[in-house]
N, C-alpha and C. Protein backbone atom coordinates (compact mmCIF):
# COMPACT_ATOMS: atom_id res chain seq x y z
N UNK A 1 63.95 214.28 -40.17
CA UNK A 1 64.04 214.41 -41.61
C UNK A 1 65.50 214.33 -42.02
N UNK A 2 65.65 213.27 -42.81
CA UNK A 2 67.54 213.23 -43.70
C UNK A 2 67.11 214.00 -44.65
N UNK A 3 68.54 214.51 -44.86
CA UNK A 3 69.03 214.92 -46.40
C UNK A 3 70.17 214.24 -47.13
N UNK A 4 70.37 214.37 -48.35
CA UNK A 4 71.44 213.14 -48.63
C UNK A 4 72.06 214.84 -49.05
N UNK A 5 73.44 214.82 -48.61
CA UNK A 5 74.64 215.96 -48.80
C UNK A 5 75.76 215.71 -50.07
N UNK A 6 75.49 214.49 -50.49
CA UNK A 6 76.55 213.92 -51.66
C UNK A 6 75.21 213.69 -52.72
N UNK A 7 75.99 213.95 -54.12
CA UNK A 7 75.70 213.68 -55.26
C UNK A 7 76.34 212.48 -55.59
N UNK A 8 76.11 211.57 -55.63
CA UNK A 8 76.62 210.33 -56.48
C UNK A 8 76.05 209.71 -57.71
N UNK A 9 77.04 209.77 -58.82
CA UNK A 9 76.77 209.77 -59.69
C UNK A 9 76.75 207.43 -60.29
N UNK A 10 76.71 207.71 -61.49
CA UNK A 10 76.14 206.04 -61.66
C UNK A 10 77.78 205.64 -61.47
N UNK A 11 78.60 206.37 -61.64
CA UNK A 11 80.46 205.46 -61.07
C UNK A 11 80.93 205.90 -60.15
N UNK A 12 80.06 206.54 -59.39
CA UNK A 12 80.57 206.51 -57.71
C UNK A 12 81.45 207.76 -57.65
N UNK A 13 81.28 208.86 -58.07
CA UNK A 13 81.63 210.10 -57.87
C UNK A 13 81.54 210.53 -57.07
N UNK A 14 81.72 211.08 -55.77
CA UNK A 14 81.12 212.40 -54.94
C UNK A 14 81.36 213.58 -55.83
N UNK A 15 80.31 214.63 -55.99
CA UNK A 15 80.96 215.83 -56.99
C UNK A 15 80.35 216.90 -55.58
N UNK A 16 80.28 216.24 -54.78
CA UNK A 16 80.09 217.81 -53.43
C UNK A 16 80.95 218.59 -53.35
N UNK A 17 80.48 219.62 -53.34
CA UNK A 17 81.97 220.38 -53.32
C UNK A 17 82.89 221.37 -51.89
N UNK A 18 82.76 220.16 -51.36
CA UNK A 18 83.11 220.51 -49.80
C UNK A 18 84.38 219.51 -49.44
N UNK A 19 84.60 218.56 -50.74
CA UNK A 19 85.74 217.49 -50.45
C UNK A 19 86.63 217.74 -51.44
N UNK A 20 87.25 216.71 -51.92
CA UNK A 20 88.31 216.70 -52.62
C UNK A 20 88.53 217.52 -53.92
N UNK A 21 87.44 217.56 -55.05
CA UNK A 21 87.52 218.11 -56.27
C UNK A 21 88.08 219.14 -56.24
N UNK A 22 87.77 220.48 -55.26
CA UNK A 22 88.08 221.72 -55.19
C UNK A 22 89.59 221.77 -54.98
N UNK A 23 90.27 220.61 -54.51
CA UNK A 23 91.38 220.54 -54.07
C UNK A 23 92.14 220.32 -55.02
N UNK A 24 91.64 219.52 -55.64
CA UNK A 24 92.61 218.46 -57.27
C UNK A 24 92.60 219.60 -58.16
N UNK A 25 91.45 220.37 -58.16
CA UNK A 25 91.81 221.85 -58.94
C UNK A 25 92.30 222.71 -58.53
N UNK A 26 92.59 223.35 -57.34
CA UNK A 26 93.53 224.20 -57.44
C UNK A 26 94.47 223.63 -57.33
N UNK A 27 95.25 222.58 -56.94
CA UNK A 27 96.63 221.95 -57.23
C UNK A 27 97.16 222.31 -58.53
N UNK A 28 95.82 221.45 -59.55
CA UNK A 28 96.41 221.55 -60.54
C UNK A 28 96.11 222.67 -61.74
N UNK A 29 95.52 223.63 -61.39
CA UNK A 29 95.44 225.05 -61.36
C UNK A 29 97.07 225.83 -61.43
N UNK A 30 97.07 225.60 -59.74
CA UNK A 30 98.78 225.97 -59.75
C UNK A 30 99.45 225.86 -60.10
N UNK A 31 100.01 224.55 -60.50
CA UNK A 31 100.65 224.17 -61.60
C UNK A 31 101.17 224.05 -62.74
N UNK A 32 99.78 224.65 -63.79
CA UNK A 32 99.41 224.80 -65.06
C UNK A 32 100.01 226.58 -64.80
N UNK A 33 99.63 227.44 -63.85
CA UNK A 33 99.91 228.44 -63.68
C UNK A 33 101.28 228.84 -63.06
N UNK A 34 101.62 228.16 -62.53
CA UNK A 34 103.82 227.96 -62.43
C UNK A 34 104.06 227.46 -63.40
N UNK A 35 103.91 226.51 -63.97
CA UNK A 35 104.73 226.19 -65.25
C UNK A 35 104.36 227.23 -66.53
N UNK A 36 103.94 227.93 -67.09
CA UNK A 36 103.36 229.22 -67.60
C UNK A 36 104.34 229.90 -67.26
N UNK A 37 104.58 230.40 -65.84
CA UNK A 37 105.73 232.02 -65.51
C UNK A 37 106.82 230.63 -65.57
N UNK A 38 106.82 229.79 -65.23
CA UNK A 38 108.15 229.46 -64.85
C UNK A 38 109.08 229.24 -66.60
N UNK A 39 108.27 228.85 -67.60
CA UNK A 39 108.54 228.42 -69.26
C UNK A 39 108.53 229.82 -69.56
N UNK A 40 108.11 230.69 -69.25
CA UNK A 40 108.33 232.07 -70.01
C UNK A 40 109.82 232.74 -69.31
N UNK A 41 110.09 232.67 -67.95
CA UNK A 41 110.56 233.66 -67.12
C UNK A 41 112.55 232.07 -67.35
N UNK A 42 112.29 230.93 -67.84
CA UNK A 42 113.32 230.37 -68.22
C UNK A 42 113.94 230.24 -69.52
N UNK A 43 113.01 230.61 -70.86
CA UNK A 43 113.38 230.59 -71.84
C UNK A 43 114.10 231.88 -72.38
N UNK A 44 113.53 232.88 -71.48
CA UNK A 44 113.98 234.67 -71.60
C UNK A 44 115.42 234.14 -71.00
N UNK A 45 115.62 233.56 -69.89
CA UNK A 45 117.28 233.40 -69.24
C UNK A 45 118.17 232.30 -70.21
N UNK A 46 117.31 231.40 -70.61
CA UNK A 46 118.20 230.60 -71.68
C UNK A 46 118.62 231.74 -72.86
N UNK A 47 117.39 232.56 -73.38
CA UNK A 47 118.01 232.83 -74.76
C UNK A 47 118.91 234.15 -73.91
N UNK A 48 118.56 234.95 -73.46
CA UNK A 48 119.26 236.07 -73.02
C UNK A 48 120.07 236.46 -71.61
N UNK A 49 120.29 235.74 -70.88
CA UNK A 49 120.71 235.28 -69.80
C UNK A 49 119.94 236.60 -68.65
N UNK A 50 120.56 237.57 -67.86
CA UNK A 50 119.95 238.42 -67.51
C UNK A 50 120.55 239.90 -67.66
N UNK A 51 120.37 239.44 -69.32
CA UNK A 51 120.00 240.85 -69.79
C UNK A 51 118.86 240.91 -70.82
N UNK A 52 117.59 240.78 -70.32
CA UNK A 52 116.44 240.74 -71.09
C UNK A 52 116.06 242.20 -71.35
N UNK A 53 116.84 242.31 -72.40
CA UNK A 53 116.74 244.17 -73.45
C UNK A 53 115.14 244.20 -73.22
N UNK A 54 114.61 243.23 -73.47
CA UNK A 54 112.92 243.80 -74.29
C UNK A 54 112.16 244.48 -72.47
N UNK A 55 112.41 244.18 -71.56
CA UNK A 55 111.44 244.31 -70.33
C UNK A 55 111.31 245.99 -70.66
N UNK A 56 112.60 246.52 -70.38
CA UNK A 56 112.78 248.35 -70.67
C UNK A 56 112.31 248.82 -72.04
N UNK A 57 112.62 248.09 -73.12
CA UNK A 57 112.22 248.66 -74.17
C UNK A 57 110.48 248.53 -73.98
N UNK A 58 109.68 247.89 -73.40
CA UNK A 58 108.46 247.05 -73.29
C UNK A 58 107.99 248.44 -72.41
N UNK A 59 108.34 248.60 -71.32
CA UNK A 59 107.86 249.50 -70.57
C UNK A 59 107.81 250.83 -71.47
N UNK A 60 109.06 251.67 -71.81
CA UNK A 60 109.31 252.58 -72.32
C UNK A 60 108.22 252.65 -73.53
N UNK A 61 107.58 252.10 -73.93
CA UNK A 61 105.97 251.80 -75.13
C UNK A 61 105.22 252.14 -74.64
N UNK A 62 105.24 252.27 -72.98
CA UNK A 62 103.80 252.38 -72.79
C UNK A 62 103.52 253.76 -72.39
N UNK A 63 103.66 254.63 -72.84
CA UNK A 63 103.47 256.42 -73.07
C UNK A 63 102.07 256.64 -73.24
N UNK A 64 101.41 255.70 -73.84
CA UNK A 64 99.69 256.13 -74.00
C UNK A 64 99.14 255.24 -73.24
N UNK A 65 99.23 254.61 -72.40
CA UNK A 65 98.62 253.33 -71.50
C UNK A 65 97.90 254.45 -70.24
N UNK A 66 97.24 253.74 -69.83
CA UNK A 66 96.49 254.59 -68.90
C UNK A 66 97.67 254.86 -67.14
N UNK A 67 98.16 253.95 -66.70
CA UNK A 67 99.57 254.24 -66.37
C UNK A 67 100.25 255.71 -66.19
N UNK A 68 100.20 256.10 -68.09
CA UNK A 68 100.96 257.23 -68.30
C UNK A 68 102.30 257.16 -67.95
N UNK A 69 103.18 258.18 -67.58
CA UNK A 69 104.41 258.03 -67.19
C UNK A 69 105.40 257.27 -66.86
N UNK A 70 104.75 256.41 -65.34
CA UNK A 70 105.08 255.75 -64.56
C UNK A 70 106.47 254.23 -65.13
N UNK A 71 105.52 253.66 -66.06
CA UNK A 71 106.38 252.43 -66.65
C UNK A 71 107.40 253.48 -67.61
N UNK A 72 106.91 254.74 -68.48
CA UNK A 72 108.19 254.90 -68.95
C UNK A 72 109.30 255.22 -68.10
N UNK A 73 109.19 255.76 -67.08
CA UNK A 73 110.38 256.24 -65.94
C UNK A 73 110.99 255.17 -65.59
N UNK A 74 110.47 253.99 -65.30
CA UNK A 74 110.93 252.49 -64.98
C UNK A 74 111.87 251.86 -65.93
N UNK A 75 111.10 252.18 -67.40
CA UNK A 75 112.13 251.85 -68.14
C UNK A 75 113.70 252.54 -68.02
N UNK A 76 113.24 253.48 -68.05
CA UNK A 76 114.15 254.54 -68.80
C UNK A 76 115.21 254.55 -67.24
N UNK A 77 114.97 254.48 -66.04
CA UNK A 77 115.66 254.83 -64.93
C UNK A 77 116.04 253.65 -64.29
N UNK A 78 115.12 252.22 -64.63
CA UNK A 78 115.63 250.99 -63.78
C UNK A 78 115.50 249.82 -64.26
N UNK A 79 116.21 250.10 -65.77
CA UNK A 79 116.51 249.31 -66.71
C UNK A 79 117.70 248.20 -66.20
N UNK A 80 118.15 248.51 -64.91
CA UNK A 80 119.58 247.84 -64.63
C UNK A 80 119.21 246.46 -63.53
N UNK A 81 117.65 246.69 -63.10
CA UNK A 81 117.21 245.57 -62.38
C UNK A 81 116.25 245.36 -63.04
N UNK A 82 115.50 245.96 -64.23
CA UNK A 82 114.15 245.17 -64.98
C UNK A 82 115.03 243.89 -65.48
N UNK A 83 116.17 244.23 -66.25
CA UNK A 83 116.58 243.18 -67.35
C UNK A 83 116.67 241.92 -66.73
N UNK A 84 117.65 242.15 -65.52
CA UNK A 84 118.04 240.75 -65.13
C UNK A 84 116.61 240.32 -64.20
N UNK A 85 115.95 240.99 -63.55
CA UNK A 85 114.85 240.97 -63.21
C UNK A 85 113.39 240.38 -63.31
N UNK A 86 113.04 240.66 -64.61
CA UNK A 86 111.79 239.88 -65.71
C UNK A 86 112.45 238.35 -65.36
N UNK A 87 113.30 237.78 -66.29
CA UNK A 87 113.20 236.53 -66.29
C UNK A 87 113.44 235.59 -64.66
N UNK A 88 114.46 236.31 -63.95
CA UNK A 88 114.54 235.85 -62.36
C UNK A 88 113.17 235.89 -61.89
N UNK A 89 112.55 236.56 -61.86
CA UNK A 89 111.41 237.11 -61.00
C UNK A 89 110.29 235.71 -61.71
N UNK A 90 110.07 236.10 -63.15
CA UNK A 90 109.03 234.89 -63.80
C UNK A 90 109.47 233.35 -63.35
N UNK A 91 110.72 233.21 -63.76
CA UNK A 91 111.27 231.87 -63.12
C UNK A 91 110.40 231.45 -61.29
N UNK A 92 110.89 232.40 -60.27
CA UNK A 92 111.14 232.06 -59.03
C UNK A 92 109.56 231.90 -59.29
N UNK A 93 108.82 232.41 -59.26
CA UNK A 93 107.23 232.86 -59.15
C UNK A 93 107.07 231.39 -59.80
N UNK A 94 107.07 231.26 -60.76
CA UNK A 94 106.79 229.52 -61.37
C UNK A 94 107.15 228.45 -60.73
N UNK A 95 108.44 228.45 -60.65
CA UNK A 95 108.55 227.64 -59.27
C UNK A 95 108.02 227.51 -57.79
N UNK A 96 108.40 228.89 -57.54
CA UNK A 96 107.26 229.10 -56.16
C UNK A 96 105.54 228.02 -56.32
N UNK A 97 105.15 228.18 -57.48
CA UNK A 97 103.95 228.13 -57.85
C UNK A 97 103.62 226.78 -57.99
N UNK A 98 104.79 226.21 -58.99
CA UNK A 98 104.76 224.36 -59.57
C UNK A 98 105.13 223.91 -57.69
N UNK A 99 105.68 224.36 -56.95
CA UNK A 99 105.85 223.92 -55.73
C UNK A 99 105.13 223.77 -54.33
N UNK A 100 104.70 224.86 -54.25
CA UNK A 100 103.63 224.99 -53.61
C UNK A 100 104.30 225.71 -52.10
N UNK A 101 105.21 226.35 -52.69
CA UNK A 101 106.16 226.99 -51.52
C UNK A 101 106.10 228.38 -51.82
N UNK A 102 105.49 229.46 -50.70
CA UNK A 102 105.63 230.83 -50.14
C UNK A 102 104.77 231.20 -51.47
N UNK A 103 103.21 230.35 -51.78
CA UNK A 103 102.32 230.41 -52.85
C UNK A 103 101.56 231.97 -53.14
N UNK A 104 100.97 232.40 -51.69
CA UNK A 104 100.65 233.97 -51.90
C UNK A 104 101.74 235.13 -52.22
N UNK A 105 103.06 234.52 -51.87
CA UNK A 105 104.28 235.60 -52.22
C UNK A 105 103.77 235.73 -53.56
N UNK A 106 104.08 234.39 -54.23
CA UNK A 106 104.53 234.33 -55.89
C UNK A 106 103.22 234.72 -56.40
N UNK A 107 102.42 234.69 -55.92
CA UNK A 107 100.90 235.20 -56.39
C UNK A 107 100.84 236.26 -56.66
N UNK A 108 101.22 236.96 -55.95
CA UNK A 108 101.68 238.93 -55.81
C UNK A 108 102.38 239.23 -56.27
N UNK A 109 103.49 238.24 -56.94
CA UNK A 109 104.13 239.04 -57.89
C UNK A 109 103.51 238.48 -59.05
N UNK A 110 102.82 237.59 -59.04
CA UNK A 110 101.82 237.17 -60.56
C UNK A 110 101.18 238.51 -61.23
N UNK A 111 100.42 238.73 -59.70
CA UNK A 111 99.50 240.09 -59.76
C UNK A 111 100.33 241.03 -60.56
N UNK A 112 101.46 241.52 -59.81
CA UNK A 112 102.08 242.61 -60.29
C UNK A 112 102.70 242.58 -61.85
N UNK A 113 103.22 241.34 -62.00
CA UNK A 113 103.15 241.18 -63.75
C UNK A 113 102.17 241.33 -64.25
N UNK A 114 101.27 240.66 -64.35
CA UNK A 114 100.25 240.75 -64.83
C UNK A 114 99.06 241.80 -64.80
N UNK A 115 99.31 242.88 -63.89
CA UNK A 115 98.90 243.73 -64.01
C UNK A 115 99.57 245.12 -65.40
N UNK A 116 101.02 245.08 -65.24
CA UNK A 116 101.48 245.68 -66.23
C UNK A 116 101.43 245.28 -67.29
N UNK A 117 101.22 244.26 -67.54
CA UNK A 117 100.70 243.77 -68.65
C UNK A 117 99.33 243.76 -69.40
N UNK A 118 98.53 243.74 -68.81
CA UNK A 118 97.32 244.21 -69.07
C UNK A 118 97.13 245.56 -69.57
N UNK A 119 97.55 246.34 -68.47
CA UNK A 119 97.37 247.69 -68.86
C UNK A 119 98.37 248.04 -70.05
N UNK A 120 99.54 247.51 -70.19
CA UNK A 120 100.47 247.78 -71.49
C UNK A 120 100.29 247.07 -72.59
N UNK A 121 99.59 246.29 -72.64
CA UNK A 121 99.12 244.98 -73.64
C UNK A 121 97.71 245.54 -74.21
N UNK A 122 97.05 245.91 -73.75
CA UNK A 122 95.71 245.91 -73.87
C UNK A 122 95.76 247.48 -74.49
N UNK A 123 95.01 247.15 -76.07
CA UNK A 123 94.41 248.52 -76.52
C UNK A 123 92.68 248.77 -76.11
N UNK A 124 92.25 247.49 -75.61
CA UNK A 124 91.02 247.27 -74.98
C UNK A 124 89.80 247.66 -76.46
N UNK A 125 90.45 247.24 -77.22
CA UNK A 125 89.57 247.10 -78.61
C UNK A 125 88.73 245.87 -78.55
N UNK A 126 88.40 244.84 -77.52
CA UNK A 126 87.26 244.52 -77.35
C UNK A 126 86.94 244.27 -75.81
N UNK A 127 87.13 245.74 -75.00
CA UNK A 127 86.92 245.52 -73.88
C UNK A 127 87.94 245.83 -73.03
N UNK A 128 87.50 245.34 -71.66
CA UNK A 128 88.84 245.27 -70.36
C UNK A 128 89.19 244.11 -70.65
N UNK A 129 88.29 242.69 -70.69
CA UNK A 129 88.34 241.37 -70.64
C UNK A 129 89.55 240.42 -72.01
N UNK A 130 90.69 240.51 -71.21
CA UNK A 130 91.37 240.03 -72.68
C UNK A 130 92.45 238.83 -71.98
N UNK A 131 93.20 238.51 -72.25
CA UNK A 131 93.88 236.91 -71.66
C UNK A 131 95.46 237.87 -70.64
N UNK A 132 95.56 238.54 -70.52
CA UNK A 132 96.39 239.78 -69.35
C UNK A 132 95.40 239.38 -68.27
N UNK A 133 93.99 239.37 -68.85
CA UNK A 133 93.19 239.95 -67.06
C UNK A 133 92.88 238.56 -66.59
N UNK A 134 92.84 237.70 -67.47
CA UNK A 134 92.68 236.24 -67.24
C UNK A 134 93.35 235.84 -66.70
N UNK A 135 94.90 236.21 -66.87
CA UNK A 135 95.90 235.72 -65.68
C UNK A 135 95.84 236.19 -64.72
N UNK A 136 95.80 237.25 -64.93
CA UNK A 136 95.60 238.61 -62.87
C UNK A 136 94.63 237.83 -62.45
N UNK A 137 93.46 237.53 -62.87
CA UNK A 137 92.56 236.99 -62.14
C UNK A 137 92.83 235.62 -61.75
N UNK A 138 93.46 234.70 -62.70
CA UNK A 138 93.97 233.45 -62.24
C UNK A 138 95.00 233.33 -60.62
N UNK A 139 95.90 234.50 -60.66
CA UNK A 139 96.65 234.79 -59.66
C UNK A 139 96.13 234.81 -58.65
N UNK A 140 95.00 235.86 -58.92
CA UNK A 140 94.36 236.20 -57.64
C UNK A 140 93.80 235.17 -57.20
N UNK A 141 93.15 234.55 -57.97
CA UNK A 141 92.19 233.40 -57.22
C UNK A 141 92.95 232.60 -56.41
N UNK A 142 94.19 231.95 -57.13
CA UNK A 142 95.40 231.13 -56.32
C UNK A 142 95.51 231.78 -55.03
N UNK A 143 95.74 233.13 -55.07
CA UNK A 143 96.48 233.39 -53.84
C UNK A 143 95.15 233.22 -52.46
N UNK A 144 94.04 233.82 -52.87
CA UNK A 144 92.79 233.84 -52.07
C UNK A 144 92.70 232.29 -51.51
N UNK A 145 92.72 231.86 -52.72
CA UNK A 145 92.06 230.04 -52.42
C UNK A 145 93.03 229.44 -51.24
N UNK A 146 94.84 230.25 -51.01
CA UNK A 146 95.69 229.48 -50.64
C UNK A 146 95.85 228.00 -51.20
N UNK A 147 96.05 228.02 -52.27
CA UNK A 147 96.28 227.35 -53.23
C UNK A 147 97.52 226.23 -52.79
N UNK A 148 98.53 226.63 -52.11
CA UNK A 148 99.68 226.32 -51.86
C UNK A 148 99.35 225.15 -50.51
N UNK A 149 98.49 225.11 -50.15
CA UNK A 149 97.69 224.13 -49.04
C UNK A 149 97.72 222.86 -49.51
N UNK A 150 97.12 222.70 -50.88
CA UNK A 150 96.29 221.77 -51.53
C UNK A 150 97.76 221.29 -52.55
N UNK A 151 98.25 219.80 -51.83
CA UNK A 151 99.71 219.41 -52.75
C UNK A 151 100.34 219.93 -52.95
N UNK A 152 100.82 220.79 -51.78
CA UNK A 152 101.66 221.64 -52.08
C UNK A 152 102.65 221.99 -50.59
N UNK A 153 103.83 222.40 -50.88
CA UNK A 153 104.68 222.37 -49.30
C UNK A 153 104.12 223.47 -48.57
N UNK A 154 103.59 224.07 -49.03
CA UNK A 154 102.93 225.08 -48.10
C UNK A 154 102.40 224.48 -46.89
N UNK A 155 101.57 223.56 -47.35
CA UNK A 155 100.71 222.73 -45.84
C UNK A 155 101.53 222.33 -44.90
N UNK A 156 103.08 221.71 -45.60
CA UNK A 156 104.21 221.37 -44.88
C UNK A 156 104.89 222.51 -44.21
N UNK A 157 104.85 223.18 -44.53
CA UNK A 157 105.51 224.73 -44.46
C UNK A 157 104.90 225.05 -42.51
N UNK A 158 104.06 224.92 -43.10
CA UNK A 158 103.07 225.93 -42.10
C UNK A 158 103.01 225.37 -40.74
N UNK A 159 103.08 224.20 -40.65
CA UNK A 159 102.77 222.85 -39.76
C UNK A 159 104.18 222.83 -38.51
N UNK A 160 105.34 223.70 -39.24
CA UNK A 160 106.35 223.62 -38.57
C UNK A 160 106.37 224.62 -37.76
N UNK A 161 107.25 224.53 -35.99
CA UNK A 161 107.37 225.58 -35.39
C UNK A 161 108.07 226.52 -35.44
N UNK A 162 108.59 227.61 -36.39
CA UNK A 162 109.00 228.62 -36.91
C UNK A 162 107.45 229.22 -37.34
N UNK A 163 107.15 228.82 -37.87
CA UNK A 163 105.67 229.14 -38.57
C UNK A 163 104.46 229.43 -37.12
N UNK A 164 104.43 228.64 -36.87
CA UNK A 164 103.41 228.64 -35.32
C UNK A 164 103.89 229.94 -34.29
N UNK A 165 105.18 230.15 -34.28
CA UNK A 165 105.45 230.95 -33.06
C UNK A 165 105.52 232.36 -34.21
N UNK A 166 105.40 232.16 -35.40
CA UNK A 166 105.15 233.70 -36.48
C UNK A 166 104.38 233.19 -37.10
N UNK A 167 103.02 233.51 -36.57
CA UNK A 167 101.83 233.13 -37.23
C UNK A 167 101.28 234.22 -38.79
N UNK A 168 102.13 235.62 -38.79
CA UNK A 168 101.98 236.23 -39.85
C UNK A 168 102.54 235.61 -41.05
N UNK A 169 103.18 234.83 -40.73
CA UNK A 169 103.94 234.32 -42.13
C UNK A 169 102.78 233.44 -42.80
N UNK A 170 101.96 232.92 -42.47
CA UNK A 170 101.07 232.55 -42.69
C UNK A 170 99.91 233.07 -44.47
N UNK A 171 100.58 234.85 -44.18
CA UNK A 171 99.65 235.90 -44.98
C UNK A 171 100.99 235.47 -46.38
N UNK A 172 102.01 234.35 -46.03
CA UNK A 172 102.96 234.67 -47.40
C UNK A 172 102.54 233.43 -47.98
N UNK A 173 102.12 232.45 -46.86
CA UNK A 173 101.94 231.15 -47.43
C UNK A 173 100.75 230.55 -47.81
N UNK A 174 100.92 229.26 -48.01
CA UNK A 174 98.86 229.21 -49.13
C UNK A 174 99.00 228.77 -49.75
């Protein structure tokens, strides 16, 4: 007994999803999602170089966030690496990301923005579900999918012997 394993459509599509499609999307997934941190985390260093006032003042707001404390102490105590910090950090992560180099690093710190953001952004007046969790979740997926595989130097990355004889480095790349 055959089975036919491809869908082909009347212009010669494969839409299986065991080949290429899954690939062309997270490429360009990543992409859309580095250029995002990388246009936010470069326009903060164009207009303000690295002293981005708002990161501390931003944290220091969030007194009623579920958080509590935590981001105000950040503000208020490590205001001297948030500033220059926010926009370095958004930059590298975008790039990391439009590149496809050390993809689960920059993912984790996607996460970690985007987690404070959510929780400091969000009065959750219609919900948990708001465009904060859309990105955490976008992150996450990148980093899971190893995103950084698919057109991206990661695949190059990995292939080399530095990488082979430290096979943990592996958990940065993707």
């Amino acid at each position: 007994m055959a089975t036919q394993t491809k869908q082909v459509t009347d212009f010669g599509t494969d839409l299986h999803l065991d080949g290429g499609w899954q690939q062309y999307w997270l490429g360009f997934l990543r992409l859309v999602v580095g250029w995002w941190f990388f246009h936010s985390g470069f326009t903060k260093l164009l207009a303000d170089g690295l002293s981005y006032t708002y990161g501390p003042v931003y944290l220091k707001g969030m007194t009623g966030t579920a958080l509590g404390p935590i981001p105000v102490w950040m503000g208020e105590n490590l205001a001297w690496a948030i500033e220059p910090g926010v926009p370095v950090f958004e930059t590298l992560i975008g790039l990391g990301l439009m590149a496809g180099v050390l993809t689960r690093l920059a993912c984790a710190g996607g996460v970690f923005f985007m987690t404070l953001f959510w929780v400091g952004n969000a009065d959750f007046g219609h919900g948990l579900v708001n465009g904060d969790l859309m990105g955490l979740l976008l992150f996450l997926t990148l980093g899971i999918l190893a995103a950084g595989r698919y057109y991206g130097l990661d695949a190059y990355i990995e292939k080399t012997e530095f990488v082979r004889t430290h096979p943990r480095l592996r958990y940065l790349l993707g």
